[in-house]
C-alpha atoms as a PDB file:
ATOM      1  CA  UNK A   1       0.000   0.000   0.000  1.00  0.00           C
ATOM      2  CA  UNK A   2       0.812   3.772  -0.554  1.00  0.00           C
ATOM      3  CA  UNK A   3       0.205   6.560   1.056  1.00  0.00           C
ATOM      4  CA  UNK A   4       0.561  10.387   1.314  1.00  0.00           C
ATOM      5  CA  UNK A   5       0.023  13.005   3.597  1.00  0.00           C
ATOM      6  CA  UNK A   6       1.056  16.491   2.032  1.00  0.00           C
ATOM      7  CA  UNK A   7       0.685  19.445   4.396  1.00  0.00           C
ATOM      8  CA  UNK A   8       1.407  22.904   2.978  1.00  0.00           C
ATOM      9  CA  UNK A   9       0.446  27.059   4.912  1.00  0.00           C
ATOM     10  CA  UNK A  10       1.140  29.963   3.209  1.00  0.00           C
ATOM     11  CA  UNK A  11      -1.871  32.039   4.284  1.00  0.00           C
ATOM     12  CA  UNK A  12      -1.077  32.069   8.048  1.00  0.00           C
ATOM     13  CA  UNK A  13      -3.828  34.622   9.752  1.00  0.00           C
ATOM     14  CA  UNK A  14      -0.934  36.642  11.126  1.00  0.00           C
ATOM     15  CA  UNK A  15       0.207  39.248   8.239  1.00  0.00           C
ATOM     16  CA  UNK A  16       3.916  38.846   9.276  1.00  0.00           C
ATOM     17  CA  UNK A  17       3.951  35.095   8.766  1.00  0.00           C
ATOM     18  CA  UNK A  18       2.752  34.652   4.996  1.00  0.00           C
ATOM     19  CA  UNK A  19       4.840  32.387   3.467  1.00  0.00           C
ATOM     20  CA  UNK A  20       4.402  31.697  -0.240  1.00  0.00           C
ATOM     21  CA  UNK A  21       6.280  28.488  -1.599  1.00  0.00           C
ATOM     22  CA  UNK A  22       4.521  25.831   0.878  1.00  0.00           C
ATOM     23  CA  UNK A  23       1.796  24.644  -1.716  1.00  0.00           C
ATOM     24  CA  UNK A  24       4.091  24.598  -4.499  1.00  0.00           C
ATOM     25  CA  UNK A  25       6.261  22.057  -2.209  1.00  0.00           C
ATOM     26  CA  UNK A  26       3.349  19.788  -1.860  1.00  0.00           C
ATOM     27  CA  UNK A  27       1.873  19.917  -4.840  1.00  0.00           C
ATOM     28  CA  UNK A  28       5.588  19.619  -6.924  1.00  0.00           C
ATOM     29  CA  UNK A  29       5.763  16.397  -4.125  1.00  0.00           C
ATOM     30  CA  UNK A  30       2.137  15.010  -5.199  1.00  0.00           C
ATOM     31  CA  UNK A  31       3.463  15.301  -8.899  1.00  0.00           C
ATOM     32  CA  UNK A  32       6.535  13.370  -8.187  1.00  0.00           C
ATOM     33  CA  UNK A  33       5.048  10.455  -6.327  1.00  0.00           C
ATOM     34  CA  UNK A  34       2.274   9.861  -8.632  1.00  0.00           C
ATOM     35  CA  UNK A  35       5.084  10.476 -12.027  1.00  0.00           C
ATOM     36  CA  UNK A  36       7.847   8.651  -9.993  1.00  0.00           C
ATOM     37  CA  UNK A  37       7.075   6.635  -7.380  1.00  0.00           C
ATOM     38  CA  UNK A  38       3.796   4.748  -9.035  1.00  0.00           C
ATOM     39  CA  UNK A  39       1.490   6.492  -5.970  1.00  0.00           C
ATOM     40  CA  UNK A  40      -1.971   6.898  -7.447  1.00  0.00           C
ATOM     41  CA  UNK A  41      -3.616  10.556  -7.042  1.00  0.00           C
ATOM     42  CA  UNK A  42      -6.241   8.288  -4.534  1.00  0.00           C
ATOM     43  CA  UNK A  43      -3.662   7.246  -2.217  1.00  0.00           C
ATOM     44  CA  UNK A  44      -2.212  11.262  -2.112  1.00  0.00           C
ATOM     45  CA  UNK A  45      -4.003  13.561   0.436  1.00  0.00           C
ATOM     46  CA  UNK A  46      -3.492  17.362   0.176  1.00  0.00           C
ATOM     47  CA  UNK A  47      -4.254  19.905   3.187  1.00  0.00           C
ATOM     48  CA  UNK A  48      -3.847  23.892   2.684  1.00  0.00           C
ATOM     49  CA  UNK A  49      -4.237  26.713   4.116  1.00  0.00           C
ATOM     50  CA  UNK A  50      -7.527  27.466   5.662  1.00  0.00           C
ATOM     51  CA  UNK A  51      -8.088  23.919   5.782  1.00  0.00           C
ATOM     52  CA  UNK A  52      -4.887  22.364   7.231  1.00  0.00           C
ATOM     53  CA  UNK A  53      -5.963  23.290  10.999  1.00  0.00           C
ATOM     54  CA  UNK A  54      -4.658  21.178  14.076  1.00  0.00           C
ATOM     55  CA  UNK A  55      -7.960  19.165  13.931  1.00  0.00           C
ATOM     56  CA  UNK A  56      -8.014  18.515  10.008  1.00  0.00           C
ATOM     57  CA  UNK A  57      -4.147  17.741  10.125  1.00  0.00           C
ATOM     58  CA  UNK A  58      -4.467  15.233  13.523  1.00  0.00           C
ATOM     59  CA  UNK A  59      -7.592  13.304  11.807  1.00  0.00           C
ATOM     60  CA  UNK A  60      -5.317  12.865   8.448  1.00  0.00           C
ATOM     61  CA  UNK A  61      -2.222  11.381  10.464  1.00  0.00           C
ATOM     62  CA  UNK A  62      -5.072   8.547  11.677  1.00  0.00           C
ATOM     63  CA  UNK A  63      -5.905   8.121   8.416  1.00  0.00           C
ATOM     64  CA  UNK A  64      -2.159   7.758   7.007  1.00  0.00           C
ATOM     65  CA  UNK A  65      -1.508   5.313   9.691  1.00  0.00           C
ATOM     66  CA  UNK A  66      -4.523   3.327   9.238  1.00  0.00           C
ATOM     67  CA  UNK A  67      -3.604  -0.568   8.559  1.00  0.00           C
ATOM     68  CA  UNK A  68      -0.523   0.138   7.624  1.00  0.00           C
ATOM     69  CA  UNK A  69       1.956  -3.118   7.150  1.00  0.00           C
ATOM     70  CA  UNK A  70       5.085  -3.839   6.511  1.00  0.00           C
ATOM     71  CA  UNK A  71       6.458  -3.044   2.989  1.00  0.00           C
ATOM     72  CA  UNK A  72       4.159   0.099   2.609  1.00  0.00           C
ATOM     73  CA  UNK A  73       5.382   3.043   1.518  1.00  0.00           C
ATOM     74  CA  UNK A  74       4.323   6.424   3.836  1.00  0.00           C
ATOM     75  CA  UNK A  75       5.032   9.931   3.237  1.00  0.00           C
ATOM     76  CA  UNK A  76       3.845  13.056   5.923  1.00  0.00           C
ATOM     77  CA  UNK A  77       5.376  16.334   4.166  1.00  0.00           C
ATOM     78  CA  UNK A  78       4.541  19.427   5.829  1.00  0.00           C
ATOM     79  CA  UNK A  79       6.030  22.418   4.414  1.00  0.00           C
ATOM     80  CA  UNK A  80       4.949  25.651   6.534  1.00  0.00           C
ATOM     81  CA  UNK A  81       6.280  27.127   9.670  1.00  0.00           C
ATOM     82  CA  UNK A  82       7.836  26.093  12.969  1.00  0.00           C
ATOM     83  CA  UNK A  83       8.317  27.606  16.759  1.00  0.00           C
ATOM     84  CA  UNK A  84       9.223  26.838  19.889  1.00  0.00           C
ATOM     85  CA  UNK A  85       6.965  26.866  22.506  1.00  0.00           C
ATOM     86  CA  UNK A  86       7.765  26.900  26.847  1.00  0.00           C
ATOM     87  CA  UNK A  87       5.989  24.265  28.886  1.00  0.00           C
ATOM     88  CA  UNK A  88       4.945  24.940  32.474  1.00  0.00           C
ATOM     89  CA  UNK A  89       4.555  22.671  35.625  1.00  0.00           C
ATOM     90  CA  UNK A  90       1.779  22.563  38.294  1.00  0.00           C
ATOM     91  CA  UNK A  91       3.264  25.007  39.815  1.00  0.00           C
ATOM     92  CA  UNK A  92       3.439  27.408  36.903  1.00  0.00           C
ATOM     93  CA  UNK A  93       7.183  27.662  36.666  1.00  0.00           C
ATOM     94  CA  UNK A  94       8.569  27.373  32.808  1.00  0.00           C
ATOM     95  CA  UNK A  95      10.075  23.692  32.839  1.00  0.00           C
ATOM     96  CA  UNK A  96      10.524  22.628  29.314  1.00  0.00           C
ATOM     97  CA  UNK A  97      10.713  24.004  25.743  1.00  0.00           C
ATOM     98  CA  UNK A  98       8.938  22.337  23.164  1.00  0.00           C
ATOM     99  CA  UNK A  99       9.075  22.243  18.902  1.00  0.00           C
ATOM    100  CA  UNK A 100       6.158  22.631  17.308  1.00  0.00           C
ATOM    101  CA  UNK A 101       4.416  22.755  13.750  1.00  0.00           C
ATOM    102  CA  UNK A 102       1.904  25.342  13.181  1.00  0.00           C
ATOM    103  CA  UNK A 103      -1.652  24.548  11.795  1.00  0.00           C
ATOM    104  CA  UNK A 104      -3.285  27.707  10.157  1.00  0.00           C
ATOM    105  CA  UNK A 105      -4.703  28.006  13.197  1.00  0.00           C
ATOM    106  CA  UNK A 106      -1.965  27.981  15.234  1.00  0.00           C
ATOM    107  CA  UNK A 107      -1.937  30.615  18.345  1.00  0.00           C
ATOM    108  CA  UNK A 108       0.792  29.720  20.813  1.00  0.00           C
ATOM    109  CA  UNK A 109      -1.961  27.318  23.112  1.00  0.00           C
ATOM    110  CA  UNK A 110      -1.606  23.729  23.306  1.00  0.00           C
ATOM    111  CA  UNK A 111      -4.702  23.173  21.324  1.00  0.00           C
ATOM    112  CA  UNK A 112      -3.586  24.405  18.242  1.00  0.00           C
ATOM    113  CA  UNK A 113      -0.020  23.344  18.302  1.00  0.00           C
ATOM    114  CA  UNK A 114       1.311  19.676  17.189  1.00  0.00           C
ATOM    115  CA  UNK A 115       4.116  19.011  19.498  1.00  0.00           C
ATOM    116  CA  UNK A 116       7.358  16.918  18.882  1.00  0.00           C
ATOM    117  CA  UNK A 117       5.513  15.081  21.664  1.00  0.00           C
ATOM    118  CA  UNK A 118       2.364  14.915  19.975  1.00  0.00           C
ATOM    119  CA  UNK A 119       4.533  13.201  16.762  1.00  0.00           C
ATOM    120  CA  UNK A 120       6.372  10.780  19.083  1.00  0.00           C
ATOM    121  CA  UNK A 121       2.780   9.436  19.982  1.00  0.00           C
ATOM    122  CA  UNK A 122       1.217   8.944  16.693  1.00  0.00           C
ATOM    123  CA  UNK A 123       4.526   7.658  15.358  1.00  0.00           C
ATOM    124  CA  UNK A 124       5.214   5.078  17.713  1.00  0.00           C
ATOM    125  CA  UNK A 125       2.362   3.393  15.525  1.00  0.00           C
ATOM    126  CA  UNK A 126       4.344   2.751  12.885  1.00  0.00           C
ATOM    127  CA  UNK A 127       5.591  -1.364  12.829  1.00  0.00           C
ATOM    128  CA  UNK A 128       8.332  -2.044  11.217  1.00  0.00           C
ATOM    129  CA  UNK A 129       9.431  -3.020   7.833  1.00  0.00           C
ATOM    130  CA  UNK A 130       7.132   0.067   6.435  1.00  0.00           C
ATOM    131  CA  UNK A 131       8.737   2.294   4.459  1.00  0.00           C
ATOM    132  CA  UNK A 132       7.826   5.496   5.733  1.00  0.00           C
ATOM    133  CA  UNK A 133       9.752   8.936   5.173  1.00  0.00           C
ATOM    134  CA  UNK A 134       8.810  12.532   6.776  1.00  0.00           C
ATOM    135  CA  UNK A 135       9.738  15.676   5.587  1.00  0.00           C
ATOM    136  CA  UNK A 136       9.825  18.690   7.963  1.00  0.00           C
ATOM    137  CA  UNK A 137      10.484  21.959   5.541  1.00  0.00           C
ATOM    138  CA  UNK A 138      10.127  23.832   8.441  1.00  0.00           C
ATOM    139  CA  UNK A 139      12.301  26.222  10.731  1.00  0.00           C
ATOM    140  CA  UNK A 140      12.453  24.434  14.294  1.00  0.00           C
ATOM    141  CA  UNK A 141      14.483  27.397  16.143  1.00  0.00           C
ATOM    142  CA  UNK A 142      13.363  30.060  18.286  1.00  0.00           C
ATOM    143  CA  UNK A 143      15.590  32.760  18.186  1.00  0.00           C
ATOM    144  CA  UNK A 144      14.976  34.030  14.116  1.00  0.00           C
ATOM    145  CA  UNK A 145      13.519  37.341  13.830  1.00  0.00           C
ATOM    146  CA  UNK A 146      16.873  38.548  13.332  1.00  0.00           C
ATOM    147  CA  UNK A 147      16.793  36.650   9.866  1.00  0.00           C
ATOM    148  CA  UNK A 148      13.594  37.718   9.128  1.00  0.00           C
ATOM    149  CA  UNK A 149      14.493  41.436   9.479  1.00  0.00           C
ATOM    150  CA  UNK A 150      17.779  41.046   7.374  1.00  0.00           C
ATOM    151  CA  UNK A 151      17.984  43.510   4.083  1.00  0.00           C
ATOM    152  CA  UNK A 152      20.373  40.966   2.658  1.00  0.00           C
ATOM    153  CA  UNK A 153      17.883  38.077   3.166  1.00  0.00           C
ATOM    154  CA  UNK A 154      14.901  40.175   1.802  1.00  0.00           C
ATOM    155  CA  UNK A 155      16.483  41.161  -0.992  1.00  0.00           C
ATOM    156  CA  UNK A 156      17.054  37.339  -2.336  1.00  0.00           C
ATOM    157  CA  UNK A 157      12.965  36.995  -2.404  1.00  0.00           C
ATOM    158  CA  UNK A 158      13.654  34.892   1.116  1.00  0.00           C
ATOM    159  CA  UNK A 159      11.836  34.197   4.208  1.00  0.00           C
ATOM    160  CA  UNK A 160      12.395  32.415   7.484  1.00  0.00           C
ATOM    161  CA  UNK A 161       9.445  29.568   7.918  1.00  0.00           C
ATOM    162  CA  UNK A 162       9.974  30.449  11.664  1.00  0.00           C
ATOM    163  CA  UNK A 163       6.425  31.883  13.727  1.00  0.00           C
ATOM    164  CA  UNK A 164       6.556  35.214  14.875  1.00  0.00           C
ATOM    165  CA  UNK A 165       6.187  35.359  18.044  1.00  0.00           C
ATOM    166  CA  UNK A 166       4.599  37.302  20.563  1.00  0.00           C
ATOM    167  CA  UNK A 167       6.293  39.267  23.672  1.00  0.00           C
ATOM    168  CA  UNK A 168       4.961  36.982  26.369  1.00  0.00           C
ATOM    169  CA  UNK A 169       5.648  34.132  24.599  1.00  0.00           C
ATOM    170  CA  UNK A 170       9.054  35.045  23.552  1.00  0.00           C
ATOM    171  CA  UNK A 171       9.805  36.026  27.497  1.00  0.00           C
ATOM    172  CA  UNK A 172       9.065  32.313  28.226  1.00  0.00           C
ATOM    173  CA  UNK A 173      11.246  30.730  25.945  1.00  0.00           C
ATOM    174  CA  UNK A 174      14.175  32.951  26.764  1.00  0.00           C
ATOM    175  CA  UNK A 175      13.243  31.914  30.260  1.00  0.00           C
ATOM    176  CA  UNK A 176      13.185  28.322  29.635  1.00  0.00           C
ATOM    177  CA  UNK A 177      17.215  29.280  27.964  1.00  0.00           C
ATOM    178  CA  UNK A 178      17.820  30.620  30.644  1.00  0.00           C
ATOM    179  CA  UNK A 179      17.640  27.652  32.614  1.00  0.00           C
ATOM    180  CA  UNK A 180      18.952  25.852  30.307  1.00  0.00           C
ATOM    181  CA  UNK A 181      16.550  23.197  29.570  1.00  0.00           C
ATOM    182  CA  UNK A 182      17.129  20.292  27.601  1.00  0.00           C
ATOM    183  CA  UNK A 183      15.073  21.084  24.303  1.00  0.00           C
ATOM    184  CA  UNK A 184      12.671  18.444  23.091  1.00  0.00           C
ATOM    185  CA  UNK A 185      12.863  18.519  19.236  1.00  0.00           C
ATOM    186  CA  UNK A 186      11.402  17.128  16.772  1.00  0.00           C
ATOM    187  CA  UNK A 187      15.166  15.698  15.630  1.00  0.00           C
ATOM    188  CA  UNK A 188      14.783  13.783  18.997  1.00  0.00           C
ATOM    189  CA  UNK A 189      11.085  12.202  17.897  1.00  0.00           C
ATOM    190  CA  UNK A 190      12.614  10.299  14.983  1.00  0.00           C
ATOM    191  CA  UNK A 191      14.705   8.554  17.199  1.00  0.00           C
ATOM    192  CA  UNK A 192      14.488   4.722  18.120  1.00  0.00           C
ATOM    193  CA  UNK A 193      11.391   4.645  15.602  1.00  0.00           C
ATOM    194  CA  UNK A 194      10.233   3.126  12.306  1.00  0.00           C
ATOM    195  CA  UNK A 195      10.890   6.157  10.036  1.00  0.00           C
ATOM    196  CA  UNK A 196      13.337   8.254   8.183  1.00  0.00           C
ATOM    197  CA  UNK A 197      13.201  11.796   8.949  1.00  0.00           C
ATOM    198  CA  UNK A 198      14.241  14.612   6.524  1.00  0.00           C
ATOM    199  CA  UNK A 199      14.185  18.070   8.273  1.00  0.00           C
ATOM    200  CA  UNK A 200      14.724  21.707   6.649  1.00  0.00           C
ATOM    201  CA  UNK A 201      17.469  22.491   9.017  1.00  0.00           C
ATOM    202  CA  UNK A 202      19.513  21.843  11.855  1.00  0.00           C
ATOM    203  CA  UNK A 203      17.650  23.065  15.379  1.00  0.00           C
ATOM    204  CA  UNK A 204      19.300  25.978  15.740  1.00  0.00           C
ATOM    205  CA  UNK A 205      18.746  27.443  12.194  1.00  0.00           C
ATOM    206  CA  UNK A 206      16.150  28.488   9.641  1.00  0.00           C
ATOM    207  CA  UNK A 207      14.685  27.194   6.420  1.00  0.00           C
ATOM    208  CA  UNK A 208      14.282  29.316   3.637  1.00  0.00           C
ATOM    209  CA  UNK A 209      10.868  30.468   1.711  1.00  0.00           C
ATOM    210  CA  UNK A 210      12.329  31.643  -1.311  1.00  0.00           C
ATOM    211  CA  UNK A 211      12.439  32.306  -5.503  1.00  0.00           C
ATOM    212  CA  UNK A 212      13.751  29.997  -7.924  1.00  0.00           C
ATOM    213  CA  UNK A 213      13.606  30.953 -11.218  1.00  0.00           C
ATOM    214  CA  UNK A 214       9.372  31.785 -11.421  1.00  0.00           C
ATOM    215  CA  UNK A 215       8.423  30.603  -8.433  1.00  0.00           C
ATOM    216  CA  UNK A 216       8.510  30.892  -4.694  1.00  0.00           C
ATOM    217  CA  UNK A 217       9.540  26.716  -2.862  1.00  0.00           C
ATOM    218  CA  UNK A 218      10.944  26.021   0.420  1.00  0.00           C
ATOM    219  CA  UNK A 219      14.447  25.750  -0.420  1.00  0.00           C
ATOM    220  CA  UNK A 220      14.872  22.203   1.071  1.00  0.00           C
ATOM    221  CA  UNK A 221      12.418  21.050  -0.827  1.00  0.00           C
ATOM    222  CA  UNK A 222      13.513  22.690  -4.089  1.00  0.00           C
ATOM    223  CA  UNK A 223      16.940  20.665  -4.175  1.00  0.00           C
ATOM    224  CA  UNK A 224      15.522  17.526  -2.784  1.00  0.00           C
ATOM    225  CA  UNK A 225      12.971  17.432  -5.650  1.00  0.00           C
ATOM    226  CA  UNK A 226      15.583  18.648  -7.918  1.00  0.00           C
ATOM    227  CA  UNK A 227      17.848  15.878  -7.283  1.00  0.00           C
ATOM    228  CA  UNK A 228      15.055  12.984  -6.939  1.00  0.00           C
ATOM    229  CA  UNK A 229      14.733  13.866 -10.509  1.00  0.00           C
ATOM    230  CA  UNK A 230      17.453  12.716 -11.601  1.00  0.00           C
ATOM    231  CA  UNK A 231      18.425   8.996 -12.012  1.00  0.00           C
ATOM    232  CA  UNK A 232      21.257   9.419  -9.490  1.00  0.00           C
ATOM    233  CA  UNK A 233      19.128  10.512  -7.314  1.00  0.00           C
ATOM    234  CA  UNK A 234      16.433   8.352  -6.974  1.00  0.00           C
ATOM    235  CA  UNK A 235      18.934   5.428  -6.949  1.00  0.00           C
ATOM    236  CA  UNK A 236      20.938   7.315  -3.771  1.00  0.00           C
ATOM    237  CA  UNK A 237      20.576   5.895  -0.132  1.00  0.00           C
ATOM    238  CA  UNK A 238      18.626   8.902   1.834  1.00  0.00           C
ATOM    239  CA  UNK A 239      22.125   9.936   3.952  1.00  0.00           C
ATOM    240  CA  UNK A 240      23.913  10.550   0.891  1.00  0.00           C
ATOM    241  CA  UNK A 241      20.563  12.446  -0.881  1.00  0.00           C
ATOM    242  CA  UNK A 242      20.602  14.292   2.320  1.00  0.00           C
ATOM    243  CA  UNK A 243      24.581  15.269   1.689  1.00  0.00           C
ATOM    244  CA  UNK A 244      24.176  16.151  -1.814  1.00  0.00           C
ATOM    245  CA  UNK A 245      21.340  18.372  -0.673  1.00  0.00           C
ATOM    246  CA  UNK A 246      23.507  19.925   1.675  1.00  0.00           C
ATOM    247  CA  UNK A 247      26.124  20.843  -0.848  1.00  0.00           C
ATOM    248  CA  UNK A 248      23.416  22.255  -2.953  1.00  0.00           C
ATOM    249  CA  UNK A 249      22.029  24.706  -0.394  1.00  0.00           C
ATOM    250  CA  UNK A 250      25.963  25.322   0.025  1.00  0.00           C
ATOM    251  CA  UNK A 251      26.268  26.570  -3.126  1.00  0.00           C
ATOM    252  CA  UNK A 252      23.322  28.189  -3.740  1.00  0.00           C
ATOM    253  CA  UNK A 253      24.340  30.392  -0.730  1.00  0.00           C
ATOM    254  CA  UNK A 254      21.841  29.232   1.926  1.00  0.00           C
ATOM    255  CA  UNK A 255      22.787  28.403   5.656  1.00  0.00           C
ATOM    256  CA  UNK A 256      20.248  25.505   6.403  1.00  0.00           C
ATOM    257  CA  UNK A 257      21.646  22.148   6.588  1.00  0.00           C
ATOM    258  CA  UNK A 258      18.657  19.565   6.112  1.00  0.00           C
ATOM    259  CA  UNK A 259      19.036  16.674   8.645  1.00  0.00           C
ATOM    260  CA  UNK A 260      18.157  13.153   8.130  1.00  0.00           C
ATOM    261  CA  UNK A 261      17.381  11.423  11.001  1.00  0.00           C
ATOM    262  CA  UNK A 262      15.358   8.337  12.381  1.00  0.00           C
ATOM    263  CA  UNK A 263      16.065   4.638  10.783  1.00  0.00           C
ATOM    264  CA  UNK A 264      19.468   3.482  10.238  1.00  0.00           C
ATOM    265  CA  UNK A 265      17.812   0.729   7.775  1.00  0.00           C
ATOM    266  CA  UNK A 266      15.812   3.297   5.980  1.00  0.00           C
ATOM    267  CA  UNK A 267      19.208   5.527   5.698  1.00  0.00           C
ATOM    268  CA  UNK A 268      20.687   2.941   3.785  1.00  0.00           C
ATOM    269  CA  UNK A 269      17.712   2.991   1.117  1.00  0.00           C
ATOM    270  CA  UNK A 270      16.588   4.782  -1.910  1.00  0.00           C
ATOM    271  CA  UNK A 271      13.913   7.228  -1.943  1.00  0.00           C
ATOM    272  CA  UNK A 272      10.750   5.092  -1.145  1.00  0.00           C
ATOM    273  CA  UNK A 273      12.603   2.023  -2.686  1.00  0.00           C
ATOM    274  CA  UNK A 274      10.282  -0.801  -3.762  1.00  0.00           C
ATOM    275  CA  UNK A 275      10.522  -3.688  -1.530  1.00  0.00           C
ATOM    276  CA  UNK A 276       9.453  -7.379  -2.111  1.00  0.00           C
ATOM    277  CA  UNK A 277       6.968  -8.203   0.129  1.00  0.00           C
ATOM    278  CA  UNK A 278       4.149 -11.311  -0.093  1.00  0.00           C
ATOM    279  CA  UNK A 279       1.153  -9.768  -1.491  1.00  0.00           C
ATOM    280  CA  UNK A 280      -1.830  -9.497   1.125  1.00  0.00           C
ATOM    281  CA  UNK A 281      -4.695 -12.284   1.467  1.00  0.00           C
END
């Protein structure tokens, strides 16, 4: 079985945090797995904008999880922004910093966030043997305004995919630095289960919104379409996909350095490489 969950937010409620490549990444994605991969357009699910709230998003992940076995192929790529976001104990002391995506309808409270924690919990679903790959073109830092603001950035047709954040909010995150608090990140979710994780960038940077050629794409996304396109690179194992995509970014003058993470077994594999598996009774 196949199956697709393609998550992409440019028209975030907040002015400041319109992004505008996200769709094109899912929809270029939805294109290559049907073209490439031999994914039907029925076993592809698209969510944008308005529509790709916490609750839409949550009820899709059942669904892409659903009966899966081993030898299926899964994709989740979500291709919008990221934050960080300061737990509190009983007592109402700050006690933990969490990554988070953000639904369109995302607003700093726990119900309309999807935490690193919330991922660990669906994912732990996954049995082994599936094929199953997630790509997080998203920032997962908290301290990026700075990139946001730069005239250098802006004038490359770039954007940080990192939430702006509000006063109070930032106050409890620098807080939670402060005490230096081990960070819970969504790098640490992959580990020890049945997945291969591809993220925009390491922890502590940003992922670029930005203009290639015509169009607006998040920059990891770009180059790992851009290389899955070839024959080298659908034939690569993911940790060297993930090294050429580095060296792309490299020269193309960007910062990030995309991450893979998760399954040693699945590092060692193709894009969504074909399996033989017995065929289901």
């Amino acid at each position: 079985m196949d199956r697709a969950l393609l998550v992409g937010i440019n028209e975030y409620p907040d002015p400041r945090a319109v992004l505008n490549g996200c769709i094109n990444d899912i929809t270029d994605m939805a294109t290559f797995l049907v073209d490439n991969c031999q994914f039907k357009k029925s076993d592809i699910r698209l969510l944008v904008d308005k529509r790709a709230t916490t609750a839409a998003i949550l009820e899709r992940l059942t669904w892409l999880l659903n009966g899966i076995r081993k030898g299926d192929r899964i994709v989740f790529h979500y291709s919008g922004h990221g934050a960080q976001m300061a737990t509190r104990n009983p007592e109402g002391e700050v006690d933990g910093l969490d990554e988070v995506i953000c639904p369109v309808d995302f607003d700093w409270t726990d119900k309309h966030a999807i935490r690193d924690k919330d991922f660990r919990r669906i994912f732990s679903a996954i049995p082994q043997g599936v094929n199953f790959v997630w790509i997080s073109d998203s920032c997962h830092s908290g301290d990026l305004s700075r990139f946001m603001e730069s005239p250098e950035i802006q004038k490359q047709h770039r954007k940080s995919k990192s939430y702006p954040r509000p006063a109070d909010i930032a106050w409890r995150v620098e807080t939670a630095r402060e005490k230096q608090l081990e960070r819970a990140t969504i790098k640490g979710v992959s580990e020890d289960l049945h997945l291969a994780l591809i993220t925009g960038c390491k922890s502590n940077q940003v992922s670029s919104d930005a203009f290639f050629g015509d169009r607006y794409n998040g920059a990891m996304t770009y180059f790992l379409l851009q290389l899955l396109g070839t024959e080298d690179g659908q034939a690569m194992p993911l940790k060297n996909l993930v090294s050429t995509i580095n060296k792309s970014l490299a020269k193309a003058q960007f910062s990030q350095e995309p991450q893979l993470e998760g399954s040693p077994v699945l590092a060692k594999q193709s894009f969504l490489e074909l399996q033989a598996v017995p065929e289901r009774n």
